[in-house]
Protein backbone atom coordinates (compact mmCIF):
# COMPACT_ATOMS: atom_id res chain seq x y z
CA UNK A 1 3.00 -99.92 29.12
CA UNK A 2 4.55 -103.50 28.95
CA UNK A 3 7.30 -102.00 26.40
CA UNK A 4 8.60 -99.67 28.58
CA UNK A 5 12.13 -99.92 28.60
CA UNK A 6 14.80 -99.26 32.00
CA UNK A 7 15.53 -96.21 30.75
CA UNK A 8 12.11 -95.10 30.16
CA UNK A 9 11.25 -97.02 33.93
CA UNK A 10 14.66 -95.09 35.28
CA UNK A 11 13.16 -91.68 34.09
CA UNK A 12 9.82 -92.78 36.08
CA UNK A 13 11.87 -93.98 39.12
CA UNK A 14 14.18 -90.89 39.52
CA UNK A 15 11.94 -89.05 41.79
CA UNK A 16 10.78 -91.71 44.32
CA UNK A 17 14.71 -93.02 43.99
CA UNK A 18 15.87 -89.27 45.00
CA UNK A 19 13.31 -88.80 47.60
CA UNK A 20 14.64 -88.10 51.06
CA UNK A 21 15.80 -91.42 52.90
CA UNK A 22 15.03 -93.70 50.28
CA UNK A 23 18.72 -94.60 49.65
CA UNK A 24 21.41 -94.71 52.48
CA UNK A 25 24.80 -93.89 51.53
CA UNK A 26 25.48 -97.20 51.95
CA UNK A 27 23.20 -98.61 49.28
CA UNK A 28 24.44 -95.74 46.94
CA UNK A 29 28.19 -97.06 47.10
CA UNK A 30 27.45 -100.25 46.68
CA UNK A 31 25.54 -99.88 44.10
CA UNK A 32 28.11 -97.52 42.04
CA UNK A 33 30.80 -99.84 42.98
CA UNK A 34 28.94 -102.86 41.71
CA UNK A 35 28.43 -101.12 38.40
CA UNK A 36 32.15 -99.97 38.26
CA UNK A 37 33.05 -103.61 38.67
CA UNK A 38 30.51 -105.24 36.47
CA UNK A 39 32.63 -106.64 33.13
CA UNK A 40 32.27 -104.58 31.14
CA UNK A 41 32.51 -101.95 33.31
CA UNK A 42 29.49 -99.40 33.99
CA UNK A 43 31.16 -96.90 35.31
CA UNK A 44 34.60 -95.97 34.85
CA UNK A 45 37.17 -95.66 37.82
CA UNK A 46 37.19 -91.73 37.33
CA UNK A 47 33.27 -91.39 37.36
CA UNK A 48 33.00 -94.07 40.37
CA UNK A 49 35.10 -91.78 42.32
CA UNK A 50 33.00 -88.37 41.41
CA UNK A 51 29.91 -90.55 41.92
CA UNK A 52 31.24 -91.81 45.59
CA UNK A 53 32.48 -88.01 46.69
CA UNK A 54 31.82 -88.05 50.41
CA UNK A 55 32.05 -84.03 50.23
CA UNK A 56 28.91 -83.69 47.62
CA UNK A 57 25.42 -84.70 49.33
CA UNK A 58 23.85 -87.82 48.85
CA UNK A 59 21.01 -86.76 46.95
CA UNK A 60 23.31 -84.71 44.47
CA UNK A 61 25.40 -87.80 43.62
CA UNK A 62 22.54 -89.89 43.28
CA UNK A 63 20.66 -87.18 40.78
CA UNK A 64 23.98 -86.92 38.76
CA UNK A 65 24.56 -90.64 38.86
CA UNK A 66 20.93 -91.39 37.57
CA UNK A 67 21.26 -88.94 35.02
CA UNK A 68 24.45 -90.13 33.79
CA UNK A 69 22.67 -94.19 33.35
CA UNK A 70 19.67 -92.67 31.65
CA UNK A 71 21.99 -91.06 29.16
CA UNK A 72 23.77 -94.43 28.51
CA UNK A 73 22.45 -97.39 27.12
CA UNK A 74 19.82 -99.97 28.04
CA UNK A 75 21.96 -102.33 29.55
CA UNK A 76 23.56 -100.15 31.96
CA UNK A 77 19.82 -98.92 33.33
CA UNK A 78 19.15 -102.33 33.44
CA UNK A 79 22.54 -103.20 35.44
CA UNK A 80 21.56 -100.82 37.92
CA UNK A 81 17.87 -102.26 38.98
CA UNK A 82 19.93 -105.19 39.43
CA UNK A 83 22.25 -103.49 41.95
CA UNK A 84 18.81 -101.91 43.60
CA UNK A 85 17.42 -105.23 43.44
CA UNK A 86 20.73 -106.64 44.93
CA UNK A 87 21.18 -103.99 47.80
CA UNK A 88 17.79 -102.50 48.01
CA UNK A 89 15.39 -105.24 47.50
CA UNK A 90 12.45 -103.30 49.83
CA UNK A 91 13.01 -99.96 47.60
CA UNK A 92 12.86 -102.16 44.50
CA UNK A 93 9.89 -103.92 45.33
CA UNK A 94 7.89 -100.44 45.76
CA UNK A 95 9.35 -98.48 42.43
CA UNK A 96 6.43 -96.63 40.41
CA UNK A 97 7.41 -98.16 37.58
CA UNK A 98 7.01 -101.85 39.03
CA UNK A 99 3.55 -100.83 40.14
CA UNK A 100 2.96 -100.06 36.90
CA UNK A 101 3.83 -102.74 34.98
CA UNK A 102 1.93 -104.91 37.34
CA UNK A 103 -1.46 -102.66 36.48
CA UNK A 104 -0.72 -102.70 33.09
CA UNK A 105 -4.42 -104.17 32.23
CA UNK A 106 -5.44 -101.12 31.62
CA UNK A 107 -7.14 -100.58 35.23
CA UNK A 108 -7.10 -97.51 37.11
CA UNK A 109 -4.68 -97.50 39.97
CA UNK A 110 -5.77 -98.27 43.63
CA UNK A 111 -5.51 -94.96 45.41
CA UNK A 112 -6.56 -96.59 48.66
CA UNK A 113 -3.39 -98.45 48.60
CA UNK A 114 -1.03 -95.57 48.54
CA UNK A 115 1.09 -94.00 51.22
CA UNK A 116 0.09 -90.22 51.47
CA UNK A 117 3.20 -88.24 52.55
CA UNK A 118 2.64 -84.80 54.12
CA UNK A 119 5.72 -83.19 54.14
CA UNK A 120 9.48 -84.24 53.41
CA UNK A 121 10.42 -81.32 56.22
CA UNK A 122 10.48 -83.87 59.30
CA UNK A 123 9.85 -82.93 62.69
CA UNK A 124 10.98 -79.27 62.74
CA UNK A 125 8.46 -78.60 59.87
CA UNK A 126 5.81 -80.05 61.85
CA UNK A 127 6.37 -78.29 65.20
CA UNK A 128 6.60 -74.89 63.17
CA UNK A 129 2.87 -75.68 61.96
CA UNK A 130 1.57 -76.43 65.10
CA UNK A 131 3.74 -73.47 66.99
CA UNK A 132 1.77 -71.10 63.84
CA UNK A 133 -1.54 -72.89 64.42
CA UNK A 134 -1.32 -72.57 68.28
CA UNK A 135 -1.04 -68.69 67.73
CA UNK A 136 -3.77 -67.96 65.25
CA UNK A 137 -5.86 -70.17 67.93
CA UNK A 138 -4.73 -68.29 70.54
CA UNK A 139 -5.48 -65.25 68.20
CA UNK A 140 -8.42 -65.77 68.11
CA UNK A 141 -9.10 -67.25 71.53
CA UNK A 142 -8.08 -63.68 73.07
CA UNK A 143 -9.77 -61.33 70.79
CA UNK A 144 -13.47 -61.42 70.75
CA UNK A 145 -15.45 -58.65 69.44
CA UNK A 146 -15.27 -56.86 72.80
CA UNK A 147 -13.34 -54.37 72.09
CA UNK A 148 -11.95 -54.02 75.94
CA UNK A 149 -10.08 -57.54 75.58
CA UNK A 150 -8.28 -56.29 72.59
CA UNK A 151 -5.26 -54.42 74.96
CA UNK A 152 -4.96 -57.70 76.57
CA UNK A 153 -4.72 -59.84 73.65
CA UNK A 154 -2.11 -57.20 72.48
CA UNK A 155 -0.05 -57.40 75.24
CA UNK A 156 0.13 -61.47 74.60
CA UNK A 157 0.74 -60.99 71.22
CA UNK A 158 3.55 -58.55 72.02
CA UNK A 159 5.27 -61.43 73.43
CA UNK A 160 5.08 -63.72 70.92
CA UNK A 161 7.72 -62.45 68.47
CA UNK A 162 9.82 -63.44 70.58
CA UNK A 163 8.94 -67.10 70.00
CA UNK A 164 8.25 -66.72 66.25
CA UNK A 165 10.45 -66.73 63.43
CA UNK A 166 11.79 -63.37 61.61
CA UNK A 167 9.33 -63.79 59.05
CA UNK A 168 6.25 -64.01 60.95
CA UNK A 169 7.29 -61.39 63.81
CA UNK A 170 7.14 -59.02 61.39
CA UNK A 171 3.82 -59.29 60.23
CA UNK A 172 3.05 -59.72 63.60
CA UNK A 173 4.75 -56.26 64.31
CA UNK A 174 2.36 -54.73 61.98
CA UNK A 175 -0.35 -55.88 63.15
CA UNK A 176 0.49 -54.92 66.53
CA UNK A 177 1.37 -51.38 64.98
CA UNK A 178 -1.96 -50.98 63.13
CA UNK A 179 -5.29 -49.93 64.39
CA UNK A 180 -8.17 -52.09 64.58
């Protein structure tokens, strides 16, 4: 593990480095025009430019810029954890491959230590789980086994689509269609 080299560690990095809000835009310019000014240069003028495209998304450039250093040679990988060191020391600090290196006895890793992410979707993603979970609990809350509550529920349920995404009023539809 010790002889890993940065373009071995960049190959690790790339999906923590790509992950959504890891890097601002910010950070990513500076750190394409530090390596287009390094001597000798990184990155050419022509692929700083492409790299620095304000019309392509962030993540895109940043995929196609990694890709392009772990092509290249050793010394330009290791330019650019300089730049991240430089203009992202917090992101640095946490890289896979640093923790890595520093457990390199042989140890297994400390899972108690780790940040568990649920979802990259944000707040939207969440509300549509709980809007989903509220119905099925509301489902269920409104149709017992009696069979004279079911009209009821129905008629709440009918309702509902309106609420609901496309994708789930259909099913919904059907259900409502069907008989139980």
């Amino acid at each position: 593990m010790t002889d890993q080299t940065y373009c071995d560690r960049l190959v690790q990095d790339t999906p923590f480095l790509t992950g959504h809000g890891r890097l601002s835009e910010q950070q990513v310019d500076k750190i394409i025009l530090q390596l287009n000014r390094y001597y000798p240069q990184i990155l050419t003028n022509q692929e700083a430019e492409k790299f620095r495209n304000p019309k392509a998304a962030l993540r895109i450039r940043l995929c196609n810029l990694l890709s392009h250093l772990q092509r290249s040679s050793e010394r330009d990988c290791q330019e650019f954890y300089r730049a991240l060191y430089i203009h992202a020391q917090p992101l640095h600090s946490c890289l896979p491959s640093r923790y890595t290196l520093q457990n390199s006895d042989g140890t297994d890793l400390d899972t108690g230590t780790e940040r568990w992410e649920l979802s990259d979707r944000g707040p939207l993603g969440f509300l549509v789980c709980l809007s989903v979970a509220a119905g099925l609990a509301l489902f269920m809350y409104c149709c017992p086994p009696d069979l004279k509550v079911l009209p009821r529920s129905r008629r709440v349920l009918g309702f509902s689509p309106v609420i609901i995404e496309r994708h789930v009023s259909r099913y919904l539809l059907t259900f409502l269609a069907g008989d139980l």
